[in-house]
N, C-alpha and C. Protein backbone atom coordinates (compact mmCIF):
# COMPACT_ATOMS: atom_id res chain seq x y z
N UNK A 1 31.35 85.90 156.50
CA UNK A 1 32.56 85.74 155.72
C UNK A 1 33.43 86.97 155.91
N UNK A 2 34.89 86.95 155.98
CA UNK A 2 35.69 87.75 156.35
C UNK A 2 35.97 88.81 155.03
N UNK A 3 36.20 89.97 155.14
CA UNK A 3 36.17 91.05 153.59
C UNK A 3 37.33 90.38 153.01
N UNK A 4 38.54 90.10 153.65
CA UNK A 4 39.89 89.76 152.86
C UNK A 4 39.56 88.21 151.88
N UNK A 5 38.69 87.39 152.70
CA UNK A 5 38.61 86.05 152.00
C UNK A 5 37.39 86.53 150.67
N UNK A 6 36.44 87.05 151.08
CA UNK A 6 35.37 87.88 150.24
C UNK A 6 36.26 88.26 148.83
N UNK A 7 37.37 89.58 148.73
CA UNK A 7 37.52 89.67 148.04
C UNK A 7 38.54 88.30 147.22
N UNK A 8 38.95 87.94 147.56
CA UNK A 8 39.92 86.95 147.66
C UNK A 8 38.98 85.68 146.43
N UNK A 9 37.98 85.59 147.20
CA UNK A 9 36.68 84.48 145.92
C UNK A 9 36.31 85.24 145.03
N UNK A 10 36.21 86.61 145.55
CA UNK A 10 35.80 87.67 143.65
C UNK A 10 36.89 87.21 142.85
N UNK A 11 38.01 87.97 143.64
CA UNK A 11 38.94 87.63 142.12
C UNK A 11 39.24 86.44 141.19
N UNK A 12 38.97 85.08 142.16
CA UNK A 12 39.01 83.52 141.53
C UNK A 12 37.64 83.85 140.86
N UNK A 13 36.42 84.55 141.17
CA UNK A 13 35.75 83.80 139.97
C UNK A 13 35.59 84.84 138.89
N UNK A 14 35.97 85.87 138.88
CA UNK A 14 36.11 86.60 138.26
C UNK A 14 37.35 86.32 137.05
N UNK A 15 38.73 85.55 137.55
CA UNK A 15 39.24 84.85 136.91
C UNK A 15 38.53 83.81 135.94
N UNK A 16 37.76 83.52 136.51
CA UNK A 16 36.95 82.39 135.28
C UNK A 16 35.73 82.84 134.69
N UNK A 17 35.54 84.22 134.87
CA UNK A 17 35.17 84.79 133.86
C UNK A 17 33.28 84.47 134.77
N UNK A 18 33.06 84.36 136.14
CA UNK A 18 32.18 84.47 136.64
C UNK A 18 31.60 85.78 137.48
N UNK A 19 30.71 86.45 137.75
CA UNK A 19 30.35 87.88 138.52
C UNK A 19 30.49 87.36 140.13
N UNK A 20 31.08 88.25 140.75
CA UNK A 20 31.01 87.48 142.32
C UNK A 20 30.21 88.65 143.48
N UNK A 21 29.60 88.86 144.09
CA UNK A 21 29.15 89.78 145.18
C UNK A 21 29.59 89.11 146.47
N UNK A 22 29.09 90.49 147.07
CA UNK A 22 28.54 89.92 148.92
C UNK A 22 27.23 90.70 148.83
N UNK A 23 26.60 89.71 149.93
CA UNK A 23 25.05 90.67 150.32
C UNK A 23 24.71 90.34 151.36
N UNK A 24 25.44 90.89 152.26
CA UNK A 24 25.29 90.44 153.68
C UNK A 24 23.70 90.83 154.04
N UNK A 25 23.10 90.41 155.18
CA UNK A 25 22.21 91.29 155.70
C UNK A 25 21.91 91.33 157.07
N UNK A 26 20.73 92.77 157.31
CA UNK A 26 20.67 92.70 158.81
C UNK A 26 19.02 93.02 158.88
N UNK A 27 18.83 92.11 160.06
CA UNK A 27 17.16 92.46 160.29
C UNK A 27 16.90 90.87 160.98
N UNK A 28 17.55 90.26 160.94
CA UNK A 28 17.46 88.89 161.86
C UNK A 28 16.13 87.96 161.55
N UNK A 29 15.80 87.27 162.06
CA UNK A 29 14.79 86.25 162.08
C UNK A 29 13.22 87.14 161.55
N UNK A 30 13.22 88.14 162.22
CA UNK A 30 11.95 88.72 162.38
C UNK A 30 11.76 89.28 160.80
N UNK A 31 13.42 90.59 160.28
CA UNK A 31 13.21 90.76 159.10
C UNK A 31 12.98 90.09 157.95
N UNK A 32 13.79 88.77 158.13
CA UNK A 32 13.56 87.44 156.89
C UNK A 32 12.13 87.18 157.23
N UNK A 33 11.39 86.58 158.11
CA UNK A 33 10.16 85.87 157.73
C UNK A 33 9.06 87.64 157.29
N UNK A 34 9.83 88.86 157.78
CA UNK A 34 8.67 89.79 157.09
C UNK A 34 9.19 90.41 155.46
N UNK A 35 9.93 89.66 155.16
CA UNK A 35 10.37 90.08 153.65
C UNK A 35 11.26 91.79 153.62
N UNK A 36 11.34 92.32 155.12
CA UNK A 36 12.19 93.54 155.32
C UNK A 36 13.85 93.76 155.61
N UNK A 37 14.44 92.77 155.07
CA UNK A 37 16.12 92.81 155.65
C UNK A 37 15.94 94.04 155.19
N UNK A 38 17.52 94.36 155.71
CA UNK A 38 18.35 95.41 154.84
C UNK A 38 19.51 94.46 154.52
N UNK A 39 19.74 94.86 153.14
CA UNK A 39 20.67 94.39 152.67
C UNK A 39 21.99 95.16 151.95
N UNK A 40 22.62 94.82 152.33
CA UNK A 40 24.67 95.37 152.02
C UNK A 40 24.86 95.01 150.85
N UNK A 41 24.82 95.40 149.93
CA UNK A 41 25.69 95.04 148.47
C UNK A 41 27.11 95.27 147.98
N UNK A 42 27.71 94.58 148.01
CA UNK A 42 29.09 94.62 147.56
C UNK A 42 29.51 93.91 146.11
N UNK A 43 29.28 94.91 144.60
CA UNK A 43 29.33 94.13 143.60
C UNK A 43 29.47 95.32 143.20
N UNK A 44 30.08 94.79 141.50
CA UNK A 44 30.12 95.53 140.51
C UNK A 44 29.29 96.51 139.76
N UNK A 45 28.91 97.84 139.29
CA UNK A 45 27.53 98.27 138.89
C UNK A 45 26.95 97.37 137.94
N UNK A 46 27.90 96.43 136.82
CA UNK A 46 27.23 95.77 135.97
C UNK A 46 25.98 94.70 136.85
N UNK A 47 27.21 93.89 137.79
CA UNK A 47 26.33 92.80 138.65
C UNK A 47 25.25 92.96 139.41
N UNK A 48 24.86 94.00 140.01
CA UNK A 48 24.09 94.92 140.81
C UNK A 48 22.62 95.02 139.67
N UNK A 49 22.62 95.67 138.71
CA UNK A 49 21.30 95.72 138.16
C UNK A 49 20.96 93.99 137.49
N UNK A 50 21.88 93.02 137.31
CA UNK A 50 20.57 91.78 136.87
C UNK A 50 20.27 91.26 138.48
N UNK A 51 21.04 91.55 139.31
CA UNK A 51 20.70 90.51 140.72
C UNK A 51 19.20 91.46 141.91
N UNK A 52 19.53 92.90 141.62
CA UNK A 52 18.54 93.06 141.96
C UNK A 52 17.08 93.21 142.16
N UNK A 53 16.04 91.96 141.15
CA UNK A 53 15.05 91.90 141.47
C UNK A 53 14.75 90.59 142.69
N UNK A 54 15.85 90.15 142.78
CA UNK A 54 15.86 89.04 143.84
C UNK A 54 15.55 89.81 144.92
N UNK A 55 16.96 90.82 145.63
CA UNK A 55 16.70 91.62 146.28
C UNK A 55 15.98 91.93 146.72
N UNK A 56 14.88 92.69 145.81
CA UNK A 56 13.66 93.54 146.06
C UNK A 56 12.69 92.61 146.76
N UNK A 57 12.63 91.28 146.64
CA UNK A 57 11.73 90.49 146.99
C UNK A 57 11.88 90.17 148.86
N UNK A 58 13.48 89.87 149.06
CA UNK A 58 13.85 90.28 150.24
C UNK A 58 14.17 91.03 151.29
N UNK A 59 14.25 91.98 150.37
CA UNK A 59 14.39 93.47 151.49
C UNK A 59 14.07 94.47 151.12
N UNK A 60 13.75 95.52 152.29
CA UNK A 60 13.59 97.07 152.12
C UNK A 60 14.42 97.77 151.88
N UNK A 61 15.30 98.19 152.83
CA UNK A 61 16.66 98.78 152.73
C UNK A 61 17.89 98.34 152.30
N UNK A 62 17.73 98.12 150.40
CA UNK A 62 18.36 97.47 149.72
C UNK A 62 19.59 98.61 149.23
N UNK A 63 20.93 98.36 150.02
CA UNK A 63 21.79 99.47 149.58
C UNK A 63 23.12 99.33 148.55
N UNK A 64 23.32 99.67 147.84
CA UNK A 64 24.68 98.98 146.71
C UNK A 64 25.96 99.84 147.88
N UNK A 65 26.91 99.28 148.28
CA UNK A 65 27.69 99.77 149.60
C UNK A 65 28.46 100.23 148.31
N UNK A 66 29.11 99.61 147.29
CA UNK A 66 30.50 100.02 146.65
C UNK A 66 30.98 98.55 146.26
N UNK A 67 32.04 98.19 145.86
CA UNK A 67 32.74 97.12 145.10
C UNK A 67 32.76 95.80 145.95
N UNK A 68 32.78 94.65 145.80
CA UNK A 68 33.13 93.37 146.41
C UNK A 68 33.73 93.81 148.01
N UNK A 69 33.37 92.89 148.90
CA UNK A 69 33.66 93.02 149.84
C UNK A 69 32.85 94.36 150.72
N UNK A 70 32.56 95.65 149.82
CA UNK A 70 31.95 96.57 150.69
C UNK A 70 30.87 96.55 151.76
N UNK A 71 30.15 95.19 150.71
CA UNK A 71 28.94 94.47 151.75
C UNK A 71 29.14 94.13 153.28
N UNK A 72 30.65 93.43 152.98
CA UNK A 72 31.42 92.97 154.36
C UNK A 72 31.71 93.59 155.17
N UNK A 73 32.44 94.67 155.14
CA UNK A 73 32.42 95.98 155.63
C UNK A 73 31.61 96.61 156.35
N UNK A 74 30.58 96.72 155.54
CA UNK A 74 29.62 97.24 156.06
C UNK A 74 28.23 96.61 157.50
N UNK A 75 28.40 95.19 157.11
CA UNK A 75 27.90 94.23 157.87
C UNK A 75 29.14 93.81 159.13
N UNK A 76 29.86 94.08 158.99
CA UNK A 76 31.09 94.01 160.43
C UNK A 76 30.79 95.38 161.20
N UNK A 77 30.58 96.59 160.62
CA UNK A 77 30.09 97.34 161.04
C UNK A 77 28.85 97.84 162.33
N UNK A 78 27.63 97.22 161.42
CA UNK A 78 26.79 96.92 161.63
C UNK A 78 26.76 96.26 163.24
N UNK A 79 27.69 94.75 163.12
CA UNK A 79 27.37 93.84 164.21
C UNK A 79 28.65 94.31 165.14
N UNK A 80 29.17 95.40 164.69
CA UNK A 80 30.52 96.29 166.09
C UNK A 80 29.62 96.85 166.69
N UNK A 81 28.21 98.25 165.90
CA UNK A 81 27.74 98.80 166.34
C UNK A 81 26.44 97.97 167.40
N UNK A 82 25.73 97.19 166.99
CA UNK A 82 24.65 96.45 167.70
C UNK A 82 25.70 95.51 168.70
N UNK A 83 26.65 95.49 168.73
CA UNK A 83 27.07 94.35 170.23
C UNK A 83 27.81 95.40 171.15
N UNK A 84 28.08 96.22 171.04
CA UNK A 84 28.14 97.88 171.72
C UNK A 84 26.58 98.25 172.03
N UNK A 85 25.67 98.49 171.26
CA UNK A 85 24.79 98.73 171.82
C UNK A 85 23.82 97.65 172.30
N UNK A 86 24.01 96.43 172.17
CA UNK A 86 23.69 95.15 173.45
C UNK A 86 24.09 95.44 174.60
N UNK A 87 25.38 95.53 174.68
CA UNK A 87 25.82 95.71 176.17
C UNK A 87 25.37 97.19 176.85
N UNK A 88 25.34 97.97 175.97
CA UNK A 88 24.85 99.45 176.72
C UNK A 88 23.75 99.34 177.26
N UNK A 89 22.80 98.52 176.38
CA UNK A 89 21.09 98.53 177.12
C UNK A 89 21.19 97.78 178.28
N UNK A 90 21.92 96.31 178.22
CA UNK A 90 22.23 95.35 179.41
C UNK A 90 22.46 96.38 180.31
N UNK A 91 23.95 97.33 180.51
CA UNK A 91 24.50 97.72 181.39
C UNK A 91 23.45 99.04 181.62
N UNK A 92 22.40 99.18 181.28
CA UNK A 92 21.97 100.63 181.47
C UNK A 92 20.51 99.60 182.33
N UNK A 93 19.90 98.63 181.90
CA UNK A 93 18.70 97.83 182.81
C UNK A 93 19.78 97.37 184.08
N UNK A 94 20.51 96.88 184.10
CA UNK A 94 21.19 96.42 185.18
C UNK A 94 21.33 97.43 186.25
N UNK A 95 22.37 98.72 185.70
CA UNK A 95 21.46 99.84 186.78
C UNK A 95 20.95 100.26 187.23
N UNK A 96 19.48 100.31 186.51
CA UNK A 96 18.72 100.75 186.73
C UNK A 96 18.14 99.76 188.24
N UNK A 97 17.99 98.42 187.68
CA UNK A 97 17.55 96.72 188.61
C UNK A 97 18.25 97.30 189.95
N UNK A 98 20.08 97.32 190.11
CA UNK A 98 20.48 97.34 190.87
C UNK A 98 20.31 98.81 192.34
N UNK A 99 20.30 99.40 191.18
CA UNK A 99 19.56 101.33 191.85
C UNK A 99 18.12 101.07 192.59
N UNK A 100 17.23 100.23 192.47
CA UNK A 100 16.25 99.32 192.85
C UNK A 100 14.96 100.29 191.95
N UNK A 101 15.48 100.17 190.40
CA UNK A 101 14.32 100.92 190.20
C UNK A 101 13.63 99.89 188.95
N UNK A 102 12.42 99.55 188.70
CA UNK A 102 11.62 98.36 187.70
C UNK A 102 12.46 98.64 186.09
N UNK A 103 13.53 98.01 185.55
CA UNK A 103 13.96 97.89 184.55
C UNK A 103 12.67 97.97 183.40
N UNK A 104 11.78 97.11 183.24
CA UNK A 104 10.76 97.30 182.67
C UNK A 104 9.96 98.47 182.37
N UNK A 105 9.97 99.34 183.57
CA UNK A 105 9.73 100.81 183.43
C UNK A 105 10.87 101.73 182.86
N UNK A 106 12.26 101.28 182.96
CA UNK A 106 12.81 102.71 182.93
C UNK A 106 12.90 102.16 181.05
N UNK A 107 13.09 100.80 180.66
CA UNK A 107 13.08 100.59 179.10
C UNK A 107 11.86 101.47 178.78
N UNK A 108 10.71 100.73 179.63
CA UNK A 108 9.67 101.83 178.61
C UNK A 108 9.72 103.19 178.27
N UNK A 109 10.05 104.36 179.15
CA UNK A 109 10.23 105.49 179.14
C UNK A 109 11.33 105.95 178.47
N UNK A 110 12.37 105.05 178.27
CA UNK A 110 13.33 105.32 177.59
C UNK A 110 13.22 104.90 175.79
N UNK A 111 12.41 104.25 175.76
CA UNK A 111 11.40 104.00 174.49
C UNK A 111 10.88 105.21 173.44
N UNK A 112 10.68 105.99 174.56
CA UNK A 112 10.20 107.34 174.27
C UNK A 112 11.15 108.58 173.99
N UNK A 113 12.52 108.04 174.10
CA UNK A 113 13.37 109.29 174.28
C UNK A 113 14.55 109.32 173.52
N UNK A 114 15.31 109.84 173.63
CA UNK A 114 16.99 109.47 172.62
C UNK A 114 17.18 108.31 172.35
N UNK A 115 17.67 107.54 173.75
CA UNK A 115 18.03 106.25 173.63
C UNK A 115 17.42 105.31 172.91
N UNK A 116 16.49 105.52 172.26
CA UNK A 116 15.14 104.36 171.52
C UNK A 116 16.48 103.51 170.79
N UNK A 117 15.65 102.77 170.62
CA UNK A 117 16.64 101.95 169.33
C UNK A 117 15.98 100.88 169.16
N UNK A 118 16.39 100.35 168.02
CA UNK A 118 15.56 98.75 167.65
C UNK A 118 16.09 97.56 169.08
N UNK A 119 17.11 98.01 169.34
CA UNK A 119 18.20 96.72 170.37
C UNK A 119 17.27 97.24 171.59
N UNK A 120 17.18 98.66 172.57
CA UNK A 120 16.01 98.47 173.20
C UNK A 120 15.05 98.25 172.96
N UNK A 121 14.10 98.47 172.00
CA UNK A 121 12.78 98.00 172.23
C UNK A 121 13.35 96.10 172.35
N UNK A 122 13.68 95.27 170.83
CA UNK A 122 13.53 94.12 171.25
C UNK A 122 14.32 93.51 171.93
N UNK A 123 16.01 93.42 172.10
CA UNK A 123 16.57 92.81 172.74
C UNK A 123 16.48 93.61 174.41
N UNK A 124 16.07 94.53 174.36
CA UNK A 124 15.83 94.77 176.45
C UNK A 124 14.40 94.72 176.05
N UNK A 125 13.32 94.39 175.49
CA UNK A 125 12.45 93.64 176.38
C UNK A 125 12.59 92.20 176.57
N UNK A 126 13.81 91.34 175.41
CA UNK A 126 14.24 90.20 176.02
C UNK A 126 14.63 90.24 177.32
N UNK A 127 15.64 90.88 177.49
CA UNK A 127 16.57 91.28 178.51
C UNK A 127 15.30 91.08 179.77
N UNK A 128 14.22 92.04 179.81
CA UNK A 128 13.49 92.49 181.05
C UNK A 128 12.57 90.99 181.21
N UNK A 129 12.35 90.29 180.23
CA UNK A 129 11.13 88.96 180.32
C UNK A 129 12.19 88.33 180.88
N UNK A 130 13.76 88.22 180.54
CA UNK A 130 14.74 86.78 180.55
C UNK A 130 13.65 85.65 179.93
N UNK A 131 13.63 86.23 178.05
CA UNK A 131 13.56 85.60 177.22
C UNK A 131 14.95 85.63 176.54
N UNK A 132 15.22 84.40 176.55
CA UNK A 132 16.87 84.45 176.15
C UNK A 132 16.60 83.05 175.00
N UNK A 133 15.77 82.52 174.85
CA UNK A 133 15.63 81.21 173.67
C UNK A 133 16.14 82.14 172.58
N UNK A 134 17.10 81.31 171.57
CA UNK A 134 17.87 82.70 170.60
C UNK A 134 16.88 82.73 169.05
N UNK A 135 16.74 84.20 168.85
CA UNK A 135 16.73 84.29 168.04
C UNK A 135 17.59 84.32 166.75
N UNK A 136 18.71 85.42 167.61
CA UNK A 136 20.18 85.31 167.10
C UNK A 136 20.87 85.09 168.15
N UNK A 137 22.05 83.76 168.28
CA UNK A 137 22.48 83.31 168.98
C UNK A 137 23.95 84.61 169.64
N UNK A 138 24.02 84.07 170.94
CA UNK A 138 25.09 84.47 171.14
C UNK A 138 26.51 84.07 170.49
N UNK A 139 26.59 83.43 170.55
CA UNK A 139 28.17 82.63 169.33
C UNK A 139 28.06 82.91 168.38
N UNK A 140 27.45 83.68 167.68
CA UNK A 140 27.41 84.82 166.30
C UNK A 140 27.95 85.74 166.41
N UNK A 141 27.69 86.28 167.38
CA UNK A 141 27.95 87.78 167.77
C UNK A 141 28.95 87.73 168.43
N UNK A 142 29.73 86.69 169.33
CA UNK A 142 30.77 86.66 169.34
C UNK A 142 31.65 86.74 168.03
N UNK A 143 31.62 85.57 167.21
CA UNK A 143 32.23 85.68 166.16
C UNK A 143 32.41 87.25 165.28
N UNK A 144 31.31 87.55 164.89
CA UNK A 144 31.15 89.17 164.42
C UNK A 144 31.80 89.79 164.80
N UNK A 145 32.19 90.10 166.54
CA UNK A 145 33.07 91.00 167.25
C UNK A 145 34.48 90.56 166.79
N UNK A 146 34.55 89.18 166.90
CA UNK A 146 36.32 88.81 166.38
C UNK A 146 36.54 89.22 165.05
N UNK A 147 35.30 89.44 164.01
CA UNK A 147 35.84 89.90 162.75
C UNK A 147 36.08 90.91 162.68
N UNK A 148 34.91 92.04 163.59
CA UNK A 148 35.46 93.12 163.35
C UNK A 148 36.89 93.75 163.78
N UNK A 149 37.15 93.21 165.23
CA UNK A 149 39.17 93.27 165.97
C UNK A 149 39.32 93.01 164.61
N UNK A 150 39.49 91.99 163.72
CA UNK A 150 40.42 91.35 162.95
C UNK A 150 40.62 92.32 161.74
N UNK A 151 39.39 93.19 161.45
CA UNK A 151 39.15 94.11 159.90
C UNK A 151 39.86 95.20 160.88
N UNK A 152 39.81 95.71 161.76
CA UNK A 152 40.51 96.40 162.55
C UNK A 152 42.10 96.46 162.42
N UNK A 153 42.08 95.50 162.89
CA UNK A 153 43.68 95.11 162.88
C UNK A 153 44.42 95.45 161.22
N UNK A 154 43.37 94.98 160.35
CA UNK A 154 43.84 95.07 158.99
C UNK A 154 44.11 96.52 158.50
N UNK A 155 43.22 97.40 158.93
CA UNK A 155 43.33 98.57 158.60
C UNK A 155 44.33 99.43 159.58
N UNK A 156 44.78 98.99 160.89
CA UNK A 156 45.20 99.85 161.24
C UNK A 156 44.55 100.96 162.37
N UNK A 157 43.56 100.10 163.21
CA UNK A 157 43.00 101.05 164.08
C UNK A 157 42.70 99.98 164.91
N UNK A 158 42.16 100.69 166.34
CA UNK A 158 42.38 100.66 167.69
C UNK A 158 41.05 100.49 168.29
N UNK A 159 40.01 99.55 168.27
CA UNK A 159 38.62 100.29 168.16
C UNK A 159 38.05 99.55 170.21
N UNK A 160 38.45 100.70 171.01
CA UNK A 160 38.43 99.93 172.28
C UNK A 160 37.26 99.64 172.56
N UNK A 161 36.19 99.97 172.46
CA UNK A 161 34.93 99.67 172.57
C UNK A 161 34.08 98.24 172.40
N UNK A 162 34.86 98.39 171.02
CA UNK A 162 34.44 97.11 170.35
C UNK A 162 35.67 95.73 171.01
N UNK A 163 36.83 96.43 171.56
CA UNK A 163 37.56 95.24 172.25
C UNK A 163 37.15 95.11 173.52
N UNK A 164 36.43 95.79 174.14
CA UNK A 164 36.05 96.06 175.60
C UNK A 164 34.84 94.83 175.37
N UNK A 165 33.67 95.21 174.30
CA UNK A 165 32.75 94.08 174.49
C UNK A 165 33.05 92.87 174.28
N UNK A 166 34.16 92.53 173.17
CA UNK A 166 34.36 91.33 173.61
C UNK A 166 34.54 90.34 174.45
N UNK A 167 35.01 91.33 175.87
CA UNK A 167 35.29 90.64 177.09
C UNK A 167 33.95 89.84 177.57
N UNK A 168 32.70 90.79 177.30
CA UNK A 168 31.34 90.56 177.37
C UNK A 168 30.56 89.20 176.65
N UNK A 169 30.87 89.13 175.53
CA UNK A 169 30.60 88.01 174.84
C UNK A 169 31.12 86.61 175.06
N UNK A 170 32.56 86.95 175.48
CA UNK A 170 33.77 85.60 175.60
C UNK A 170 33.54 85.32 176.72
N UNK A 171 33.03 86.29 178.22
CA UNK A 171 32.50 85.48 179.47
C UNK A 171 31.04 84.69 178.93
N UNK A 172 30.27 84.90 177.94
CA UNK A 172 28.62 84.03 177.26
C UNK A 172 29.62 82.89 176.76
N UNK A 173 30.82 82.70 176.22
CA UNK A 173 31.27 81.52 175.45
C UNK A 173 32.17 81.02 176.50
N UNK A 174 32.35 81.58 177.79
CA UNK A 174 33.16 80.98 178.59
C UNK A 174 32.33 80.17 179.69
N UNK A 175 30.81 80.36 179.71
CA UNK A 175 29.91 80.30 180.70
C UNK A 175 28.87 79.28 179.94
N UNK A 176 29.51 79.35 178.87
CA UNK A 176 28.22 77.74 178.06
C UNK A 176 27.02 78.71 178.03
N UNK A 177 27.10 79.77 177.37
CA UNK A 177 25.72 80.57 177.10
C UNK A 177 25.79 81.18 175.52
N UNK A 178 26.43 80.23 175.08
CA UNK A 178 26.65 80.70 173.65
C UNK A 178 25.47 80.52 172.88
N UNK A 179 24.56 79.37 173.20
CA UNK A 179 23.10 79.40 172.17
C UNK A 179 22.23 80.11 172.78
N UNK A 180 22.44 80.67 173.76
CA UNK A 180 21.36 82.16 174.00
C UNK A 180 21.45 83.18 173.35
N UNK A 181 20.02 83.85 173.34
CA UNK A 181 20.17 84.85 172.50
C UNK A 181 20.58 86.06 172.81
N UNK A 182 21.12 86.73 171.50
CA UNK A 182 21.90 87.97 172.40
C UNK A 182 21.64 88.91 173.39
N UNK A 183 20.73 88.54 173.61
CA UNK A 183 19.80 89.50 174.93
C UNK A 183 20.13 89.14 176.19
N UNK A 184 20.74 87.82 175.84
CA UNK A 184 21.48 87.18 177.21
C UNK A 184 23.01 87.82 177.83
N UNK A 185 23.25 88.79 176.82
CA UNK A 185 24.50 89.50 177.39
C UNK A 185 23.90 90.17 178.60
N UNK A 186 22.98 90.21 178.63
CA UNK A 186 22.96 91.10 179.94
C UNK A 186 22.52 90.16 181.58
N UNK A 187 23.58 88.86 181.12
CA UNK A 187 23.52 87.66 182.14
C UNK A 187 25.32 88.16 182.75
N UNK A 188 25.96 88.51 181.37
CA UNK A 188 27.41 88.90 181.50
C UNK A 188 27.57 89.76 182.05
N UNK A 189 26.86 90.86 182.04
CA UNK A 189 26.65 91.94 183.00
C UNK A 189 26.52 91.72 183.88
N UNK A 190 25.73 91.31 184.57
CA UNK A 190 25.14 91.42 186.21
C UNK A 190 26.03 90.06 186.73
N UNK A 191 27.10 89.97 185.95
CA UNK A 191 28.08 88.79 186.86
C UNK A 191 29.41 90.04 187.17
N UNK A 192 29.41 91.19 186.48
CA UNK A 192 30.56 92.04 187.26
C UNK A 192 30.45 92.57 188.37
């Protein structure tokens, strides 16, 4: 859901005298069935202490972001930063493949070092199996990237990175690879 429409339903139900949040979350398939999201809170301090024993039941990294919509915010964030760093791991195994050196090896070692991240370990060992059945689809993460241009646009900034990957995603929705999983960006890659 977009922050402008987000706040936009607080204030209608808040008009009728109802509490409204966001609680976006991140941790995908794997975090929901292990009871570990992290979750974005965007609510009032009143609304925040009766809703959070639900919470607790669903996630670890249960954070109150700030007022309605902050959740949103914060979860556009989130999916600017992980589809930037999709394509970095893609474009960093692809080099490696093309340099003629075992992608599978240089993820592992790089496992071990700065670069770690949750997106290398699981989405580049998707990447290195070409396990691409989605967990989280690609046509999500497209979408995500258009929200974030769009919260962009709203505020007033320029964010090229995040317009650069889009090019990345929109060749997966231009190529009928939209129900692959995002690990399949790095199919978009090795077509430049």
């Amino acid at each position: 859901t977009k922050v402008r429409e987000t706040r936009a339903w607080a204030d209608e139900a808040n008009a009728r005298g109802a509490a409204y949040m966001d609680a976006p979350v991140s941790g995908g398939t794997v975090g929901a069935e292990a009871g570990n999201l992290t979750i974005m809170i965007g609510a009032s301090d009143d609304t925040i202490a009766t809703v959070m024993p639900v919470f607790e039941v669903l996630g670890q990294n249960i954070t109150h972001i700030g007022d309605v919509g902050a959740g949103q915010v914060t979860k556009t964030t989130n999916q600017a930063i992980v589809g930037i760093t999709l394509a970095a791991v893609a474009e960093g195994l692809t080099l490696a493949a093309r340099a003629g050196v075992d992608p599978a090896k240089v993820r592992e070692a790089l496992l071990g070092g700065f670069a770690e991240s949750r997106v290398l370990d699981l989405h580049g060992g998707r990447m290195v199996e070409r396990a691409f059945e989605p967990h989280g689809r690609a046509s999500v993460h497209h979408k995500d990237i258009l929200q974030a241009l769009e919260l962009a646009e709203q505020v007033g900034i320029d964010l090229l990175s995040v317009r650069t990957n889009l090019e990345l995603w929109q060749k997966m929705m231009d190529r009928g690879w939209a129900d692959l999983d995002q690990a399949g960006i790095i199919r978009a890659v090795e077509e430049e």
